[in-house]
C-alpha atoms as a PDB file:
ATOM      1  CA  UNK A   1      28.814 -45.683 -30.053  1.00  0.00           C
ATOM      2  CA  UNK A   2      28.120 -42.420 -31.993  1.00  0.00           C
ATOM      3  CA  UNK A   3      30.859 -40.131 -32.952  1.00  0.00           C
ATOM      4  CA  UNK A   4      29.672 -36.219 -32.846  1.00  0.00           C
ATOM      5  CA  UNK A   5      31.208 -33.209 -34.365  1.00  0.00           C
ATOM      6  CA  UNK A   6      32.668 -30.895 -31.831  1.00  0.00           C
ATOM      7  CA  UNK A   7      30.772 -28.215 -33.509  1.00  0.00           C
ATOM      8  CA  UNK A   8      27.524 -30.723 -32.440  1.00  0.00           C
ATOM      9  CA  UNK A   9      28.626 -30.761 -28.608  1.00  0.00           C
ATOM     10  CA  UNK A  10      29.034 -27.115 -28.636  1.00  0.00           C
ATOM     11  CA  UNK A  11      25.854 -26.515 -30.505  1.00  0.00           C
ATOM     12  CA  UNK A  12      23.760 -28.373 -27.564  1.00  0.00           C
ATOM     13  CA  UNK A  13      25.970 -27.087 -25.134  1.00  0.00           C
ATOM     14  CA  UNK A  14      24.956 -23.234 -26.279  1.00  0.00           C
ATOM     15  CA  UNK A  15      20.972 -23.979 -26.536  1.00  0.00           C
ATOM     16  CA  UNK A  16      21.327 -25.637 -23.378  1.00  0.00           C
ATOM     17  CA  UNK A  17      22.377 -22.160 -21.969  1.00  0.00           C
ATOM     18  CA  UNK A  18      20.365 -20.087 -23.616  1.00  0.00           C
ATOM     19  CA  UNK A  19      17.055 -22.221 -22.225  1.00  0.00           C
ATOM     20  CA  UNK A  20      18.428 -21.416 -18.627  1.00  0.00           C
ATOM     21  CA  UNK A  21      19.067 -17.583 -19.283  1.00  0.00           C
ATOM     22  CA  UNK A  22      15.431 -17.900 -20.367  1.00  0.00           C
ATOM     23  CA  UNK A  23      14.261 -19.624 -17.437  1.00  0.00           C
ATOM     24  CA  UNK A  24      16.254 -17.560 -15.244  1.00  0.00           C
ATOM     25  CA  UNK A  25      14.690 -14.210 -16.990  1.00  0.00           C
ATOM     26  CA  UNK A  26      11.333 -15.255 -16.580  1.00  0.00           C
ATOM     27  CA  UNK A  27      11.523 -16.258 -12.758  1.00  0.00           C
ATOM     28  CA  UNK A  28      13.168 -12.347 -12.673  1.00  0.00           C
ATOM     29  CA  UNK A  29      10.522 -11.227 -14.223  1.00  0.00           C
ATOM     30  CA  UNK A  30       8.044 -13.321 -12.046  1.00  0.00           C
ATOM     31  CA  UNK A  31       9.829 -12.124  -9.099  1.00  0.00           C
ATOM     32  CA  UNK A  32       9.440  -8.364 -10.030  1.00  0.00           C
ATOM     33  CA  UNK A  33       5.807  -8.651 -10.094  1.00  0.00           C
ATOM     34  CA  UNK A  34       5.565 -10.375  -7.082  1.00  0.00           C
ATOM     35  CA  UNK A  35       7.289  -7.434  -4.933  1.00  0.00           C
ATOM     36  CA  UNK A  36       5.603  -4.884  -6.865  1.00  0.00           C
ATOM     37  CA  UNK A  37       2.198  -6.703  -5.939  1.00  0.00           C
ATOM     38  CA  UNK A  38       3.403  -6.821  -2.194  1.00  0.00           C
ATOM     39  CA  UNK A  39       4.225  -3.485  -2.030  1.00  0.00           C
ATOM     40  CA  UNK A  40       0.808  -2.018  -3.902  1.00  0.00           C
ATOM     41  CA  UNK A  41      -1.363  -4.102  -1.180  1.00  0.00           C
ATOM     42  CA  UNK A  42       0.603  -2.838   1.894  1.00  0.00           C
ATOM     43  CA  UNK A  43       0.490   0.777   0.790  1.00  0.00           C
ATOM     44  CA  UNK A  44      -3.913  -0.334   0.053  1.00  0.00           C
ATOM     45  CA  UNK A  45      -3.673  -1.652   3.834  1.00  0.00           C
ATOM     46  CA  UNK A  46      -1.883   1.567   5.000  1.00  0.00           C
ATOM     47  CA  UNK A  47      -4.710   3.435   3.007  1.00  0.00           C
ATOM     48  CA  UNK A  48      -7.736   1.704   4.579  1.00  0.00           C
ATOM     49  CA  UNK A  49      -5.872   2.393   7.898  1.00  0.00           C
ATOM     50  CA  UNK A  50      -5.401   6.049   7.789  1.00  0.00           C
ATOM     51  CA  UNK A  51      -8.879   5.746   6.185  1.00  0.00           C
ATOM     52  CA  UNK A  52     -10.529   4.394   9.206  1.00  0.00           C
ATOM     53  CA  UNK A  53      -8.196   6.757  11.551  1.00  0.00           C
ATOM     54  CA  UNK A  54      -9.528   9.906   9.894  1.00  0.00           C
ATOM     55  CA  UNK A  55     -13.270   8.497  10.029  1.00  0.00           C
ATOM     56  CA  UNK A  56     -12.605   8.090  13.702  1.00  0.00           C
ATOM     57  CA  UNK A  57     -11.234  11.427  14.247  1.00  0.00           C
ATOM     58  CA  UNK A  58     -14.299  13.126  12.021  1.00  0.00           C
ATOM     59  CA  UNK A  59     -16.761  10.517  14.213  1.00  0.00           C
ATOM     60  CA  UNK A  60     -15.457  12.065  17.396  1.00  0.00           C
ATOM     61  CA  UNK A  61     -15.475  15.700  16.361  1.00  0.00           C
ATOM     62  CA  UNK A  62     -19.028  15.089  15.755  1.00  0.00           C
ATOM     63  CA  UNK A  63     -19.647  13.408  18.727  1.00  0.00           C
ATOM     64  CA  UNK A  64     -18.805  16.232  20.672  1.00  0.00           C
ATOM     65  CA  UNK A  65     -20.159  18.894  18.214  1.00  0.00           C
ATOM     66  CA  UNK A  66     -23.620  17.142  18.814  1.00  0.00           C
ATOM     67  CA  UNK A  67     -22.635  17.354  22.670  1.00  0.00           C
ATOM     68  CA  UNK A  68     -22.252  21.137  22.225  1.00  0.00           C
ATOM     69  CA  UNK A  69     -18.474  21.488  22.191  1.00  0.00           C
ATOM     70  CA  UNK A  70     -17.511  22.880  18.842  1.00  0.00           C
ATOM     71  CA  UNK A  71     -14.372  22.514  19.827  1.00  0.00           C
ATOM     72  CA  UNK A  72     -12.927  19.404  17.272  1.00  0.00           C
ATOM     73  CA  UNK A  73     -10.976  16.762  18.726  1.00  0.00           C
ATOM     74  CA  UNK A  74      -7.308  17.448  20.401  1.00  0.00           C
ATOM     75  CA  UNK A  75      -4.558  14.899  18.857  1.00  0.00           C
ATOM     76  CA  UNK A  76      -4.779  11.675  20.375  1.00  0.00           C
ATOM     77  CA  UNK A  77      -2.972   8.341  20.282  1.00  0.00           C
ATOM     78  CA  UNK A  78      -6.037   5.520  18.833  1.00  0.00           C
ATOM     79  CA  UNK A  79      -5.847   2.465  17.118  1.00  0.00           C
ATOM     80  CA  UNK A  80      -1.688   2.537  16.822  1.00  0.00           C
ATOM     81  CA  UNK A  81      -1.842   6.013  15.173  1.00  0.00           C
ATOM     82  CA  UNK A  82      -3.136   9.426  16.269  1.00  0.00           C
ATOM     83  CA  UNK A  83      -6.023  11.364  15.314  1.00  0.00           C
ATOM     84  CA  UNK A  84      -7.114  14.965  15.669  1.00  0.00           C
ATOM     85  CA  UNK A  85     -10.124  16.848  14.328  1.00  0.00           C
ATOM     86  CA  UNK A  86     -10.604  20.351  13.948  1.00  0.00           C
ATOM     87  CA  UNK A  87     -13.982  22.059  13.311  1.00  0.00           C
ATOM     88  CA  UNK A  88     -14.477  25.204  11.747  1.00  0.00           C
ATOM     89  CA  UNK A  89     -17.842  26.602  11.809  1.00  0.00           C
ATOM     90  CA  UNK A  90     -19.117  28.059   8.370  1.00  0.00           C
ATOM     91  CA  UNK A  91     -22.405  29.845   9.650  1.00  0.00           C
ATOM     92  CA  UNK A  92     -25.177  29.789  11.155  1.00  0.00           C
ATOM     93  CA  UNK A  93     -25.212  25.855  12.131  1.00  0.00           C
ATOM     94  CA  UNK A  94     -22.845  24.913   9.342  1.00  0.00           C
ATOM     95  CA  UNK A  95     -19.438  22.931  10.014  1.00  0.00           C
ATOM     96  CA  UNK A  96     -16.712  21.801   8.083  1.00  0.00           C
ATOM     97  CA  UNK A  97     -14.798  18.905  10.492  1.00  0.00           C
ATOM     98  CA  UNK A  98     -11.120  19.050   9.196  1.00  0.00           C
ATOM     99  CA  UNK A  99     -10.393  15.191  10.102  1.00  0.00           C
ATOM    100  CA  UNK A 100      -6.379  13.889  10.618  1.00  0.00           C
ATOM    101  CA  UNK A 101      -4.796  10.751  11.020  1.00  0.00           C
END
């Protein structure tokens, strides 16, 4: 059997601790980009959603524009949101459609 120092034992016993704070840093770290990657694709989803709301809204002001109601589109519950459209006429056949989601 091998006899070691104390100051040996304690040696092993401190790198041995400092490897887990490392370990246990890095999985923080790993874990920080994780949620911030979570977070930056739900608030892309909720993007493309309003997205596609407000195309919807602009779609259906146009609809009825073409129709001959200048009129917009009143606020509406669609596609688990709500919409509206307002359309404000510039000149002579000329429109701007104000689109919200």
């Amino acid at each position: 059997m091998v006899r070691r120092a104390a100051g040996e034992r304690g040696a092993a016993l401190l790198l041995a601790l400092f490897a887990l704070l490392l370990v246990e840093a890095a999985l923080l770290l790993f874990a920080g980009i994780l949620a911030a990657e979570r977070r930056a694709e739900l608030d892309a989803a909720r993007r493309l959603r309003l997205d596609a709301l407000a195309d919807s809204a602009a779609d259906a002001a146009l609809a009825r524009l073409a129709a001959g109601d200048p009129s917009g589109e009143p606020a509406r519950p669609f596609g688990g949101g709500q919409i509206a459209a307002r359309v404000v006429p510039l000149g002579e056949g000329l429109y701007r459609i104000e689109a919200r989601a």
